[in-house]
PDB file of N, CA and C in Angstrom:
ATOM      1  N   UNK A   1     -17.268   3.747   1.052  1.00  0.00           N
ATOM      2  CA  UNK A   1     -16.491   3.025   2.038  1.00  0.00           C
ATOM      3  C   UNK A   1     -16.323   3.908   3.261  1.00  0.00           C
ATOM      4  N   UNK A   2     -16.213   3.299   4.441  1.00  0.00           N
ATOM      5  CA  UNK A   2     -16.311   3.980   5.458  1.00  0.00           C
ATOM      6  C   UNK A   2     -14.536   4.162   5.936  1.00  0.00           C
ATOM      7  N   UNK A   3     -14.591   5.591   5.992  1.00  0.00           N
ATOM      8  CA  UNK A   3     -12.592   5.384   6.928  1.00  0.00           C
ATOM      9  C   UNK A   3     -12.581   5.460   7.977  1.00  0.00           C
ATOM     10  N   UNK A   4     -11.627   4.777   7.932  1.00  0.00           N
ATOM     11  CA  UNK A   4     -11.205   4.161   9.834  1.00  0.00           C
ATOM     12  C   UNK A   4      -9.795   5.014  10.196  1.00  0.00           C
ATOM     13  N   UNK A   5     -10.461   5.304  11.222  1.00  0.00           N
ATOM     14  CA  UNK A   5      -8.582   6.263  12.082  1.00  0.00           C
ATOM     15  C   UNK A   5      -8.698   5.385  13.266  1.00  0.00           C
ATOM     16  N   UNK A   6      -8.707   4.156  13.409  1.00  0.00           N
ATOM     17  CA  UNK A   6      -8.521   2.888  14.701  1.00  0.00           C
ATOM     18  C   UNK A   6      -7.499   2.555  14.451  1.00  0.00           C
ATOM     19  N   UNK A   7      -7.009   2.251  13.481  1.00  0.00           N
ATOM     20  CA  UNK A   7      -5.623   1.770  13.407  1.00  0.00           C
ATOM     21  C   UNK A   7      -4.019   2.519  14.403  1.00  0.00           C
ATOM     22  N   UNK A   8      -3.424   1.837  14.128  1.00  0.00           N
ATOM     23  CA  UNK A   8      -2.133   3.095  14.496  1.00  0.00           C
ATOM     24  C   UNK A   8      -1.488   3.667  13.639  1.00  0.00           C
ATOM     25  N   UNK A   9      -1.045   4.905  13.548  1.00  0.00           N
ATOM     26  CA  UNK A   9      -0.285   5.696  12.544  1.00  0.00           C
ATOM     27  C   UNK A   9       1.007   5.562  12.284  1.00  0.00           C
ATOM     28  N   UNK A  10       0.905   6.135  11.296  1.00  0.00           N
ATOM     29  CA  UNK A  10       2.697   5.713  10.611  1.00  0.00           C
ATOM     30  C   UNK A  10       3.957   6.432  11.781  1.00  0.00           C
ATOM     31  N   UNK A  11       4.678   5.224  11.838  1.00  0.00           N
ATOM     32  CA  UNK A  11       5.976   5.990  13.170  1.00  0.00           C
ATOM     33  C   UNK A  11       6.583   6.548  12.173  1.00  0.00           C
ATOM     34  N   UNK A  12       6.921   8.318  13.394  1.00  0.00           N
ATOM     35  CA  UNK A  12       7.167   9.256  12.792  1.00  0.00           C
ATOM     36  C   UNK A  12       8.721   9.087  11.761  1.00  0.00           C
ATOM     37  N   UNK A  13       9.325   8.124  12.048  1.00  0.00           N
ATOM     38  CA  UNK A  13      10.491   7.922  10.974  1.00  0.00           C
ATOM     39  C   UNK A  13      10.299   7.820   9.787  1.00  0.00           C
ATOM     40  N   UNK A  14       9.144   7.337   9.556  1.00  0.00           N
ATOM     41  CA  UNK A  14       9.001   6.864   8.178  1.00  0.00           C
ATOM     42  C   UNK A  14       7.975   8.206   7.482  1.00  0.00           C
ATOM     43  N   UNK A  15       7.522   8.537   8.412  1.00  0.00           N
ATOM     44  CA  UNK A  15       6.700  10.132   7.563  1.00  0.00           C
ATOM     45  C   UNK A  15       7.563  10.669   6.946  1.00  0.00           C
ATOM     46  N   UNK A  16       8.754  11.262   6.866  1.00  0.00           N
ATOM     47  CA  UNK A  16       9.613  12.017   6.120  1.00  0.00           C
ATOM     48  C   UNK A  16      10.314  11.032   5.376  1.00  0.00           C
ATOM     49  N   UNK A  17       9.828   9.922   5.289  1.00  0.00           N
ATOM     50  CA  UNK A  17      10.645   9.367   4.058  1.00  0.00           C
ATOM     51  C   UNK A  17      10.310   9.268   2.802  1.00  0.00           C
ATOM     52  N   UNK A  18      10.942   9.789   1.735  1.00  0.00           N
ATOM     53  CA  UNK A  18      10.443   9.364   0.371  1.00  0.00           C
ATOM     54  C   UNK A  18      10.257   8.112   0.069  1.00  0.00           C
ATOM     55  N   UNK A  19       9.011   7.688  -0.739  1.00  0.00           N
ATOM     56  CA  UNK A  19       8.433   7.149  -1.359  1.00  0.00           C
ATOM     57  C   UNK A  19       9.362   5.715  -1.687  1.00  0.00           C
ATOM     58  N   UNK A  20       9.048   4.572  -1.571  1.00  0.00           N
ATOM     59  CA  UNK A  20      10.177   3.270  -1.577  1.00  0.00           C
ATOM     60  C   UNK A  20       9.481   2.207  -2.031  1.00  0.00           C
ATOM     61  N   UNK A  21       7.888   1.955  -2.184  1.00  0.00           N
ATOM     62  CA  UNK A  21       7.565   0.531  -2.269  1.00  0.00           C
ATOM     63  C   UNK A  21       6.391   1.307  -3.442  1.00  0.00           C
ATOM     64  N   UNK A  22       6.537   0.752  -4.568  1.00  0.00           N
ATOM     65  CA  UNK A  22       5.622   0.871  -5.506  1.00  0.00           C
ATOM     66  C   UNK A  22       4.723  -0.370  -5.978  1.00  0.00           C
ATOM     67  N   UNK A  23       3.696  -0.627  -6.941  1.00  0.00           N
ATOM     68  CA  UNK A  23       2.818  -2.185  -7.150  1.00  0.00           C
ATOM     69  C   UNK A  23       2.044  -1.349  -7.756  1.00  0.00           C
ATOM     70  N   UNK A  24       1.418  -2.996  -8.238  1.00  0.00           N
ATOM     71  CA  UNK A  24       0.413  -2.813  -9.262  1.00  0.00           C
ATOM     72  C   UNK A  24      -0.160  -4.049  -8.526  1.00  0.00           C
ATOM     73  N   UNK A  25      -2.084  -3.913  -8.405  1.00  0.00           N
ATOM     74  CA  UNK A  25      -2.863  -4.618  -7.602  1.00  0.00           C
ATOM     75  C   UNK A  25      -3.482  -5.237  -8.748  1.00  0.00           C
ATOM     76  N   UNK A  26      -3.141  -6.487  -9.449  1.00  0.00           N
ATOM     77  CA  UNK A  26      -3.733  -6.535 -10.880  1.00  0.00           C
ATOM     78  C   UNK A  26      -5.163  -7.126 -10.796  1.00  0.00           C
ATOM     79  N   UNK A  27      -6.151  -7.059 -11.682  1.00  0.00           N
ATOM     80  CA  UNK A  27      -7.413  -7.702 -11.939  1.00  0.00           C
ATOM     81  C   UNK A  27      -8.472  -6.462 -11.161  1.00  0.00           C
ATOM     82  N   UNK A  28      -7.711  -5.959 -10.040  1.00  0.00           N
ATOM     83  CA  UNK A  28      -8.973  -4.585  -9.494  1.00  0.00           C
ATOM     84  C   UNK A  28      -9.424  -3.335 -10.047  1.00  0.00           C
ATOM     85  N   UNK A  29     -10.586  -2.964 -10.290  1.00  0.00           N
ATOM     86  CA  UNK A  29     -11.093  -2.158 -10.973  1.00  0.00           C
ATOM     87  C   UNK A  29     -11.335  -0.788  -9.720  1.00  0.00           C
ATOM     88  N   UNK A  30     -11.522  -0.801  -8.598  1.00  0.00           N
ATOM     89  CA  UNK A  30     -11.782  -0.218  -7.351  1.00  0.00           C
ATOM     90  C   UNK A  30     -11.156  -0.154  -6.313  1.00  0.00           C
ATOM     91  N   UNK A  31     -10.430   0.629  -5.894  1.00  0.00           N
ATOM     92  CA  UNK A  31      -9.514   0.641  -5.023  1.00  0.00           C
ATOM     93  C   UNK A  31     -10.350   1.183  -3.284  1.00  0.00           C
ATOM     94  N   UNK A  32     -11.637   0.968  -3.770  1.00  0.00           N
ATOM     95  CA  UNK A  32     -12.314   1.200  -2.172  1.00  0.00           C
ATOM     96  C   UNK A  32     -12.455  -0.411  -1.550  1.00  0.00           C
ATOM     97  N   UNK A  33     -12.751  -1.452  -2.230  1.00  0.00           N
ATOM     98  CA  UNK A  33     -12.398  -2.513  -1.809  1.00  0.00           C
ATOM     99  C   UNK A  33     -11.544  -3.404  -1.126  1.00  0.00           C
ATOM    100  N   UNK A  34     -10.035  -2.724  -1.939  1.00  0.00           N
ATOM    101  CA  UNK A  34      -9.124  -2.685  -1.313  1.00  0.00           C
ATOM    102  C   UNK A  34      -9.171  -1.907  -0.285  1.00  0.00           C
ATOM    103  N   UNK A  35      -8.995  -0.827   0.128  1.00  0.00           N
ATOM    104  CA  UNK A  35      -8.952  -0.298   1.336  1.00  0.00           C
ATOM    105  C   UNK A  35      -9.927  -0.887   2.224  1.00  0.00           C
ATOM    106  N   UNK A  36     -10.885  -1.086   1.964  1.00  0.00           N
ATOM    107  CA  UNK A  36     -11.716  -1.592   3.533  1.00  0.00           C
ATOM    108  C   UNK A  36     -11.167  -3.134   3.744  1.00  0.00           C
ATOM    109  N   UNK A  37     -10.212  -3.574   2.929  1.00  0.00           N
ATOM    110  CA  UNK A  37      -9.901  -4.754   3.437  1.00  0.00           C
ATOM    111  C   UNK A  37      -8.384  -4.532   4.630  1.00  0.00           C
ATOM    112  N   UNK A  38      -7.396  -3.696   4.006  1.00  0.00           N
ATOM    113  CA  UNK A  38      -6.928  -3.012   5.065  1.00  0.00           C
ATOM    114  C   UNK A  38      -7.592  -2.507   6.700  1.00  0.00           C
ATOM    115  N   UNK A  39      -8.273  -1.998   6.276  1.00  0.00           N
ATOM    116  CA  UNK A  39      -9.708  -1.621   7.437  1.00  0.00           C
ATOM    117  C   UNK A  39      -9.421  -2.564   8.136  1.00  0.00           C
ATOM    118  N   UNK A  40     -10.013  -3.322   8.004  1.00  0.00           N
ATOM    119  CA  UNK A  40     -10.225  -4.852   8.031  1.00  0.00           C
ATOM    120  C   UNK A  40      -9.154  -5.510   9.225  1.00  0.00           C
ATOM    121  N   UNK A  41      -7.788  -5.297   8.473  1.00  0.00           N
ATOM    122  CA  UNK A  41      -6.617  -5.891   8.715  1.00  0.00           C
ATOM    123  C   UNK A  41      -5.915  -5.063  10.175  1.00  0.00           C
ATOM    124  N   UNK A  42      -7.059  -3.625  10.794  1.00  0.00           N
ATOM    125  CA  UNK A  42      -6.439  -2.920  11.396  1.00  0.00           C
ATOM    126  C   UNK A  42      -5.617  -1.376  11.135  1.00  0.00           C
ATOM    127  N   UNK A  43      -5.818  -1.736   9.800  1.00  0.00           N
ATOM    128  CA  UNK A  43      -5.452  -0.175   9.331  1.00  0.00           C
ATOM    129  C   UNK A  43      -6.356   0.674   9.420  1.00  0.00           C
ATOM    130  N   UNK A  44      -5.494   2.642   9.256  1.00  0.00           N
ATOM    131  CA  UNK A  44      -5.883   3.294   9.405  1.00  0.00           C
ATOM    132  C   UNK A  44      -6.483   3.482   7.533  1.00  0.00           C
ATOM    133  N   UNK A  45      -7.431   4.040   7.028  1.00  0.00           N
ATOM    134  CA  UNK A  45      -7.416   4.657   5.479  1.00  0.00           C
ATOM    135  C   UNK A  45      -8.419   5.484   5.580  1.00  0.00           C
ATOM    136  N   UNK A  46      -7.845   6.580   4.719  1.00  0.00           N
ATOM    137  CA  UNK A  46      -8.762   7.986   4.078  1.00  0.00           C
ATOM    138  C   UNK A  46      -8.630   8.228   2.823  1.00  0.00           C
ATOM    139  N   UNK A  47      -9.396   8.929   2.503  1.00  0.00           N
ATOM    140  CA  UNK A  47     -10.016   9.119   0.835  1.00  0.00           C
ATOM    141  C   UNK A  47      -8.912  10.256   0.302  1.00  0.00           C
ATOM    142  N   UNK A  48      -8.433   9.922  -0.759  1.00  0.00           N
ATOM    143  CA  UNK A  48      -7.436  10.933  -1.025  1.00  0.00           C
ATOM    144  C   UNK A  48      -7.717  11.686  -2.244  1.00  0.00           C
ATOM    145  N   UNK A  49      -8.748  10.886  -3.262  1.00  0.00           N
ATOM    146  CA  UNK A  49      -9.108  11.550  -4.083  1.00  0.00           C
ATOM    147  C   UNK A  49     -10.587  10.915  -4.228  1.00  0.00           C
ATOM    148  N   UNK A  50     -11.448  11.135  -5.767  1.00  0.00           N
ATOM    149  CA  UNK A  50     -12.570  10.320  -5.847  1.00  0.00           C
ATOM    150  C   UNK A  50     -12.413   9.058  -5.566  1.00  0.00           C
ATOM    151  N   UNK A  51     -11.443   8.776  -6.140  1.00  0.00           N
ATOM    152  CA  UNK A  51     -11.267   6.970  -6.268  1.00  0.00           C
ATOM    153  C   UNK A  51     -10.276   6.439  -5.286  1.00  0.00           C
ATOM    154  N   UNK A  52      -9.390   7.609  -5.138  1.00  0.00           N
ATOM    155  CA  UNK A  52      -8.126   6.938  -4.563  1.00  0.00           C
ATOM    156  C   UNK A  52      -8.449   6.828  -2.630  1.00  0.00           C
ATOM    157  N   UNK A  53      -7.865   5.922  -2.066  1.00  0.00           N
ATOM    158  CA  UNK A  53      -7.269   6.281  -0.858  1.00  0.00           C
ATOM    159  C   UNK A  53      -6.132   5.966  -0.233  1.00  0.00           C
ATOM    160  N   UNK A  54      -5.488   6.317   1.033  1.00  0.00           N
ATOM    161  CA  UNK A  54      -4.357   6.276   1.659  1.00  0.00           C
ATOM    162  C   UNK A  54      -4.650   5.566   2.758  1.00  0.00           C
ATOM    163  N   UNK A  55      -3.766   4.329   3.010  1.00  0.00           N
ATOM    164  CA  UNK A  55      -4.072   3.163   4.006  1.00  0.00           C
ATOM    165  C   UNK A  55      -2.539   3.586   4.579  1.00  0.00           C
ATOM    166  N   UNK A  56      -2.492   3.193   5.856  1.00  0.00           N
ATOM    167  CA  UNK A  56      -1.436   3.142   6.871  1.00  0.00           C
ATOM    168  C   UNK A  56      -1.768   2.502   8.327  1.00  0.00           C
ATOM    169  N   UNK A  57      -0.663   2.031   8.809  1.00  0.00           N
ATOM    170  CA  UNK A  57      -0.294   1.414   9.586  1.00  0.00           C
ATOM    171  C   UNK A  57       0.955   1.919  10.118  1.00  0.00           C
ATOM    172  N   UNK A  58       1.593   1.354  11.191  1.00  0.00           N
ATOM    173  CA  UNK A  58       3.141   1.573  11.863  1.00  0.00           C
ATOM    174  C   UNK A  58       4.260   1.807  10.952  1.00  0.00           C
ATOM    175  N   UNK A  59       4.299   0.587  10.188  1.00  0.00           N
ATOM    176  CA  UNK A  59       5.334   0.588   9.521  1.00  0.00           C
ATOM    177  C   UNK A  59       5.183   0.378   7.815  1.00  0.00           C
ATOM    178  N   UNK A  60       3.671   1.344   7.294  1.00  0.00           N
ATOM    179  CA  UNK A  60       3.469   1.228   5.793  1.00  0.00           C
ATOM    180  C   UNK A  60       2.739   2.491   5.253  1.00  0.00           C
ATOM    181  N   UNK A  61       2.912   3.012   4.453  1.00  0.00           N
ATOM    182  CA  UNK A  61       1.528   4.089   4.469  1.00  0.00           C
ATOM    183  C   UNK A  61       1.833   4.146   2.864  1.00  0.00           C
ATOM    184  N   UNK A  62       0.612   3.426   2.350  1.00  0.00           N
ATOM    185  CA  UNK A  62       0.244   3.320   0.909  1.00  0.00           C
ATOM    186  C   UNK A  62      -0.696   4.124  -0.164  1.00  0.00           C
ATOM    187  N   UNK A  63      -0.456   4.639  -0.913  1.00  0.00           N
ATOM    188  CA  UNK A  63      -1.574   5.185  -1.707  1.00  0.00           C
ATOM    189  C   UNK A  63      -2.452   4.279  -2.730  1.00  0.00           C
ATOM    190  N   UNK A  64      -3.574   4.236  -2.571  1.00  0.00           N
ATOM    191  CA  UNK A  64      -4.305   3.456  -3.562  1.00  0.00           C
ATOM    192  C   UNK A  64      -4.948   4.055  -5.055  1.00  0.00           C
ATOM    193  N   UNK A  65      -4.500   4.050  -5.662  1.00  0.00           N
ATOM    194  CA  UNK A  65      -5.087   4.665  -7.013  1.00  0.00           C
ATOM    195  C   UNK A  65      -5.124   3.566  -8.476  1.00  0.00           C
ATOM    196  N   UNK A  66      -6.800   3.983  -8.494  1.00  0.00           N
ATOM    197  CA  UNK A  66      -7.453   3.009  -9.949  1.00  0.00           C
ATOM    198  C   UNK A  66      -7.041   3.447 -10.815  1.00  0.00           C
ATOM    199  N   UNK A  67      -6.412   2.535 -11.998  1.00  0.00           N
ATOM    200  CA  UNK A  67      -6.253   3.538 -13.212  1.00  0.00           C
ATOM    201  C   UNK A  67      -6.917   3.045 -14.702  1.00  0.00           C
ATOM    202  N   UNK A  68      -7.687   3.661 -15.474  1.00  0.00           N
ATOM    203  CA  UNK A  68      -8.029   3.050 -16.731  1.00  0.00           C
ATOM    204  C   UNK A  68      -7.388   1.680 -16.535  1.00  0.00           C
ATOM    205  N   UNK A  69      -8.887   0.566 -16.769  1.00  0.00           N
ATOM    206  CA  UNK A  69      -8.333  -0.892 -16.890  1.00  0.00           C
ATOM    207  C   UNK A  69      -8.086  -1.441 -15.475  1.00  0.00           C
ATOM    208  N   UNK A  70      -8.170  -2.613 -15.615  1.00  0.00           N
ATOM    209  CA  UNK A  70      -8.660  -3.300 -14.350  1.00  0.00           C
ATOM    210  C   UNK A  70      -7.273  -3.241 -13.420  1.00  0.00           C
ATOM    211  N   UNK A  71      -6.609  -2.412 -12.660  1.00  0.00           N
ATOM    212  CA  UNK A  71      -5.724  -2.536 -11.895  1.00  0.00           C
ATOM    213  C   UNK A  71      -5.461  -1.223 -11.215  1.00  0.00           C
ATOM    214  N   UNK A  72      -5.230  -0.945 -10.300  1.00  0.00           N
ATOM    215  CA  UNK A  72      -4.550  -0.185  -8.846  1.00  0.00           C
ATOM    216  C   UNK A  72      -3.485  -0.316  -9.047  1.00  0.00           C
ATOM    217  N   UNK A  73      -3.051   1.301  -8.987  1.00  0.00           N
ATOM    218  CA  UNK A  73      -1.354   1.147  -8.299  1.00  0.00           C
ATOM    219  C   UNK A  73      -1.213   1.435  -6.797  1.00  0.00           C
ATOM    220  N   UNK A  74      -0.379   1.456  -6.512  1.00  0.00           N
ATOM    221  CA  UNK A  74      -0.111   1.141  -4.805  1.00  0.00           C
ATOM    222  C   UNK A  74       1.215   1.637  -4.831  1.00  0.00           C
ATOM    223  N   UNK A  75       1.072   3.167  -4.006  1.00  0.00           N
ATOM    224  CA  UNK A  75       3.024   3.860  -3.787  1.00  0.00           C
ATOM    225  C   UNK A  75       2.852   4.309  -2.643  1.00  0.00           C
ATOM    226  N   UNK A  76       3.936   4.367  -1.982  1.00  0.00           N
ATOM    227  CA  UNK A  76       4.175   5.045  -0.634  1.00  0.00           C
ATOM    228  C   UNK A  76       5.552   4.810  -0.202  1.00  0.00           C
ATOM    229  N   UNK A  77       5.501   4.614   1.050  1.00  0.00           N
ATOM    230  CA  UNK A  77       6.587   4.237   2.204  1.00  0.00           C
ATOM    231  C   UNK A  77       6.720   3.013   3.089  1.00  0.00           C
ATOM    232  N   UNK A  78       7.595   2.117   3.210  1.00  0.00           N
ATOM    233  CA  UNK A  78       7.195   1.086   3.820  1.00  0.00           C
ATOM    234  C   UNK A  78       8.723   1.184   4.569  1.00  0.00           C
ATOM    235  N   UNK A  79       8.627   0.580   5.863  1.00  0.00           N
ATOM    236  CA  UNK A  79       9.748  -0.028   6.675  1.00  0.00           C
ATOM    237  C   UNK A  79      10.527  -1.421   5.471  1.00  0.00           C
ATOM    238  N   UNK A  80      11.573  -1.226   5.361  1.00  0.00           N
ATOM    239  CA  UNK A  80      12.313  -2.181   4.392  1.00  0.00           C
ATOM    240  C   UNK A  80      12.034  -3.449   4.655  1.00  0.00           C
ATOM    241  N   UNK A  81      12.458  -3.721   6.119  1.00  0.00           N
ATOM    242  CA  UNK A  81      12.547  -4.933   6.734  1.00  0.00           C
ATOM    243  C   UNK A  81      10.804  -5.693   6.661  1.00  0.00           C
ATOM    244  N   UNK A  82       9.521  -5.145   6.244  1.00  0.00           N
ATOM    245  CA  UNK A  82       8.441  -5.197   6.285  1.00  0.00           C
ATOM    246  C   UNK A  82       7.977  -5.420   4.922  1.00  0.00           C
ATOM    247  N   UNK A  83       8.466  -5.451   4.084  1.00  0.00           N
ATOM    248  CA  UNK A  83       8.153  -5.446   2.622  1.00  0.00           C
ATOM    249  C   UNK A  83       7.745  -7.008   2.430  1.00  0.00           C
ATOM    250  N   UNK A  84       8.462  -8.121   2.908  1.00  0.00           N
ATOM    251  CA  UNK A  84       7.745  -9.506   2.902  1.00  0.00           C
ATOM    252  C   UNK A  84       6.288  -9.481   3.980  1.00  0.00           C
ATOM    253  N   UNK A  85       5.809  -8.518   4.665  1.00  0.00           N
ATOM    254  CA  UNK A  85       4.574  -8.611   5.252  1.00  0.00           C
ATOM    255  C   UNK A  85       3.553  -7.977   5.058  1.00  0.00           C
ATOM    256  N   UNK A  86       4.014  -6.846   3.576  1.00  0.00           N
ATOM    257  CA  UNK A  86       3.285  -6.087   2.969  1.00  0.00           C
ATOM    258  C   UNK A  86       2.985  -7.684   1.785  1.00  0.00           C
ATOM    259  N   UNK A  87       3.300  -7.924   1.234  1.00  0.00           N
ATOM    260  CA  UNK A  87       3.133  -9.166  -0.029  1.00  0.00           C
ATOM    261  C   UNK A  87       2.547 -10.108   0.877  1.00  0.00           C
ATOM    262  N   UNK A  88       2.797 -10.528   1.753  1.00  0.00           N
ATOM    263  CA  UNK A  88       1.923 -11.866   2.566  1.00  0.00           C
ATOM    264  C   UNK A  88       0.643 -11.030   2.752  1.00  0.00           C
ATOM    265  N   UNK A  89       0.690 -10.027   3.087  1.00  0.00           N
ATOM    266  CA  UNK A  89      -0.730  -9.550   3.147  1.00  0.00           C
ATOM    267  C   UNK A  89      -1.659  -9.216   1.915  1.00  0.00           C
ATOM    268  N   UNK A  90      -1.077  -8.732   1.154  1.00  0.00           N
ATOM    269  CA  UNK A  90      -1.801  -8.677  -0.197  1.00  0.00           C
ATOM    270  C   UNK A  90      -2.183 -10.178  -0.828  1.00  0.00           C
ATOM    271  N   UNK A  91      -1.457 -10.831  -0.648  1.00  0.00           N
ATOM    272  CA  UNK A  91      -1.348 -12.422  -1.280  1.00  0.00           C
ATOM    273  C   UNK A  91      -2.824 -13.038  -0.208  1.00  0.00           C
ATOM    274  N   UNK A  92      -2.608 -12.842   1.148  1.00  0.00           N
ATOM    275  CA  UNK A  92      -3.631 -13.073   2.763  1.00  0.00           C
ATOM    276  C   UNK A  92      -5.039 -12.308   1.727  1.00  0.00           C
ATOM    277  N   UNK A  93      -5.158 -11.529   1.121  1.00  0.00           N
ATOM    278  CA  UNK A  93      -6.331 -10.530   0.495  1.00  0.00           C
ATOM    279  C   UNK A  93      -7.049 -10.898  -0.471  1.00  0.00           C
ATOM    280  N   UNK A  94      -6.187 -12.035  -1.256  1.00  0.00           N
ATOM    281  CA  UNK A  94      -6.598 -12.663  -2.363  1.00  0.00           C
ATOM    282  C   UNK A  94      -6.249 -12.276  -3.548  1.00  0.00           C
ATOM    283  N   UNK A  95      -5.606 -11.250  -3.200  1.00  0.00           N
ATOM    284  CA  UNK A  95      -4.968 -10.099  -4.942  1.00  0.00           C
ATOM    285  C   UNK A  95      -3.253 -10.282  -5.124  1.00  0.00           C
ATOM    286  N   UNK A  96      -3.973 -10.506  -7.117  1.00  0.00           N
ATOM    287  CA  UNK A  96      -2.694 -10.607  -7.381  1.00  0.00           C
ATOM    288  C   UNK A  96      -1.877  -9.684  -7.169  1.00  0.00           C
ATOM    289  N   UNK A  97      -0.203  -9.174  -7.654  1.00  0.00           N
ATOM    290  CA  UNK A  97      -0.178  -8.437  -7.317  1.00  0.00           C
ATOM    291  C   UNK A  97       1.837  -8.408  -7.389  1.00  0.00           C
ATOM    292  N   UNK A  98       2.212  -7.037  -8.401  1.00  0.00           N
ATOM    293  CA  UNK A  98       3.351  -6.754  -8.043  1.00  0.00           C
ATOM    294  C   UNK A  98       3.839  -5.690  -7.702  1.00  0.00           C
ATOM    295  N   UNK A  99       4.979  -5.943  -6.348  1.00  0.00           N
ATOM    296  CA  UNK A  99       5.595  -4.956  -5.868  1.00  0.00           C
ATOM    297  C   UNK A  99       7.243  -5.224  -6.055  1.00  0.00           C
ATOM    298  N   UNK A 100       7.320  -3.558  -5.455  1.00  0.00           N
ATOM    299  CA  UNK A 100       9.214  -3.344  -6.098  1.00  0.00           C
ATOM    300  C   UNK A 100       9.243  -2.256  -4.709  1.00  0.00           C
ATOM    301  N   UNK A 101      10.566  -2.302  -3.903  1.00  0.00           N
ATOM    302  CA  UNK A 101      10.941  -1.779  -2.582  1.00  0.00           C
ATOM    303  C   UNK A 101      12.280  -1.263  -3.528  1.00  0.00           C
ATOM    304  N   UNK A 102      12.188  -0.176  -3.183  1.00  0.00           N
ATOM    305  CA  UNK A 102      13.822   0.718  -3.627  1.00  0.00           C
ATOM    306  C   UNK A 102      14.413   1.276  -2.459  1.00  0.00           C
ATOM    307  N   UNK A 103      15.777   1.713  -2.777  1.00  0.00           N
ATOM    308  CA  UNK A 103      16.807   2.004  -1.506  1.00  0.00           C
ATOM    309  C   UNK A 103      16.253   3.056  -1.489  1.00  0.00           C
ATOM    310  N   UNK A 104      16.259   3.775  -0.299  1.00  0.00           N
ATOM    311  CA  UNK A 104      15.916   5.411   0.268  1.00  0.00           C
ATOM    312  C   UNK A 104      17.116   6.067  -0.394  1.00  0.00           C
ATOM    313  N   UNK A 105      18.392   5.601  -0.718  1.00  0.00           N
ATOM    314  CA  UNK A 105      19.014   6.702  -0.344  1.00  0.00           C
ATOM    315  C   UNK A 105      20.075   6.930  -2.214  1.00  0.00           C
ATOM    316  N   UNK A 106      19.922   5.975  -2.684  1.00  0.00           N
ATOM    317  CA  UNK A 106      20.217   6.529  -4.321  1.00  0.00           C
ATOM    318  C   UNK A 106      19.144   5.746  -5.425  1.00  0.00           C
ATOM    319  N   UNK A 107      17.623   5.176  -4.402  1.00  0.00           N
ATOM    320  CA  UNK A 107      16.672   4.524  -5.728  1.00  0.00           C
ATOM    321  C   UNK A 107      16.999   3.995  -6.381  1.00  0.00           C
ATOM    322  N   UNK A 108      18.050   2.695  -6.367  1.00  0.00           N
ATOM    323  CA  UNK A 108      17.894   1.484  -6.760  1.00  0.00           C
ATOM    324  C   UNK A 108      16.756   1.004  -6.501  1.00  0.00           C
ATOM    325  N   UNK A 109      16.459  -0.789  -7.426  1.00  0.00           N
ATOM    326  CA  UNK A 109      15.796  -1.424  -7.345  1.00  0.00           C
ATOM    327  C   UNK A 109      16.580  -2.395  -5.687  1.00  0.00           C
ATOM    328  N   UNK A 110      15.842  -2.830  -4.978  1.00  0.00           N
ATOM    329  CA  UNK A 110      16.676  -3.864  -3.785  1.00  0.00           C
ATOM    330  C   UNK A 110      15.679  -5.121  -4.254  1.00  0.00           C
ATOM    331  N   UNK A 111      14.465  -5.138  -4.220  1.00  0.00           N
ATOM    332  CA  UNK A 111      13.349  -6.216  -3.788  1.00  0.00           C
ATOM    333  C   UNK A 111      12.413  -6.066  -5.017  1.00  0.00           C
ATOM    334  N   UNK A 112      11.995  -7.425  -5.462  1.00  0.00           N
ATOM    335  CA  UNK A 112      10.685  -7.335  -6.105  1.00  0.00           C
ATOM    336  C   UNK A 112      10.150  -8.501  -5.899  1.00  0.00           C
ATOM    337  N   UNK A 113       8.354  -8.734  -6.435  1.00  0.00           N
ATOM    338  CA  UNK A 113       7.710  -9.771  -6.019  1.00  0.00           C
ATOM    339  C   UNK A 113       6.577  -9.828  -6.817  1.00  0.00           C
ATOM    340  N   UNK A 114       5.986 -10.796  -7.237  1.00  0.00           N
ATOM    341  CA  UNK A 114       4.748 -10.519  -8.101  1.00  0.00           C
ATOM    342  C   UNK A 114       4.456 -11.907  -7.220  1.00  0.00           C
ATOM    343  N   UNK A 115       2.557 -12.253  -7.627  1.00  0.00           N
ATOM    344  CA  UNK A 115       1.889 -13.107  -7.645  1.00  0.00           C
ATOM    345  C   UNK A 115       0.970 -13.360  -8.758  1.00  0.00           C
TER     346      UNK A 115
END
């Protein structure tokens, strides 16, 4: 897969934030697919490991990692208020798919969503 740095990068608020939006991308065996569909969508993504990569945008910056068995997990950082446009977009992708948004500041659960 080819990576793209066209996109725009994560605003710097959200770089120092711990980790808030976790998922599972179910039925995918390849998480380079996923990323070039991000690509796709305007995002930035790079290769983070063999399999894995890191997609971002303004207000998302996700890690993609395959794991034994047909599914991707998906962790990072997302703008709170953005978490219904992270799921419209995955849902926009064709993949099933559940996510969970936790508070920054004592990691509760706030949000969840499957398809």
């Amino acid at each position: 897969m080819d990576l793209s740095d066209e996109g725009e990068a994560l605003a710097p608020a959200l770089a120092e934030a711990a980790n808030n939006v976790v998922g599972i991308l179910h039925g995918c065996k390849d998480a380079s697919p996923i990323a070039e569909r991000f690509v796709r969508a305007g995002w930035n993504s790079t290769s983070s490991s063999w399999h894995g990569y890191e997609v971002e945008t303004t207000w998302c910056r996700v890690q993609l990692d395959p794991v034994d068995g047909p599914d991707v997990l998906l962790n990072g950082v997302i703008a709170p208020e953005r978490f219904n446009n992270l799921a419209a977009l995955l849902t926009h992708f064709g993949l099933r798919h559940s996510l969970e948004l936790y508070d920054d500041e004592n990691h509760t659960l706030i949000r969840k969503t499957h398809t």
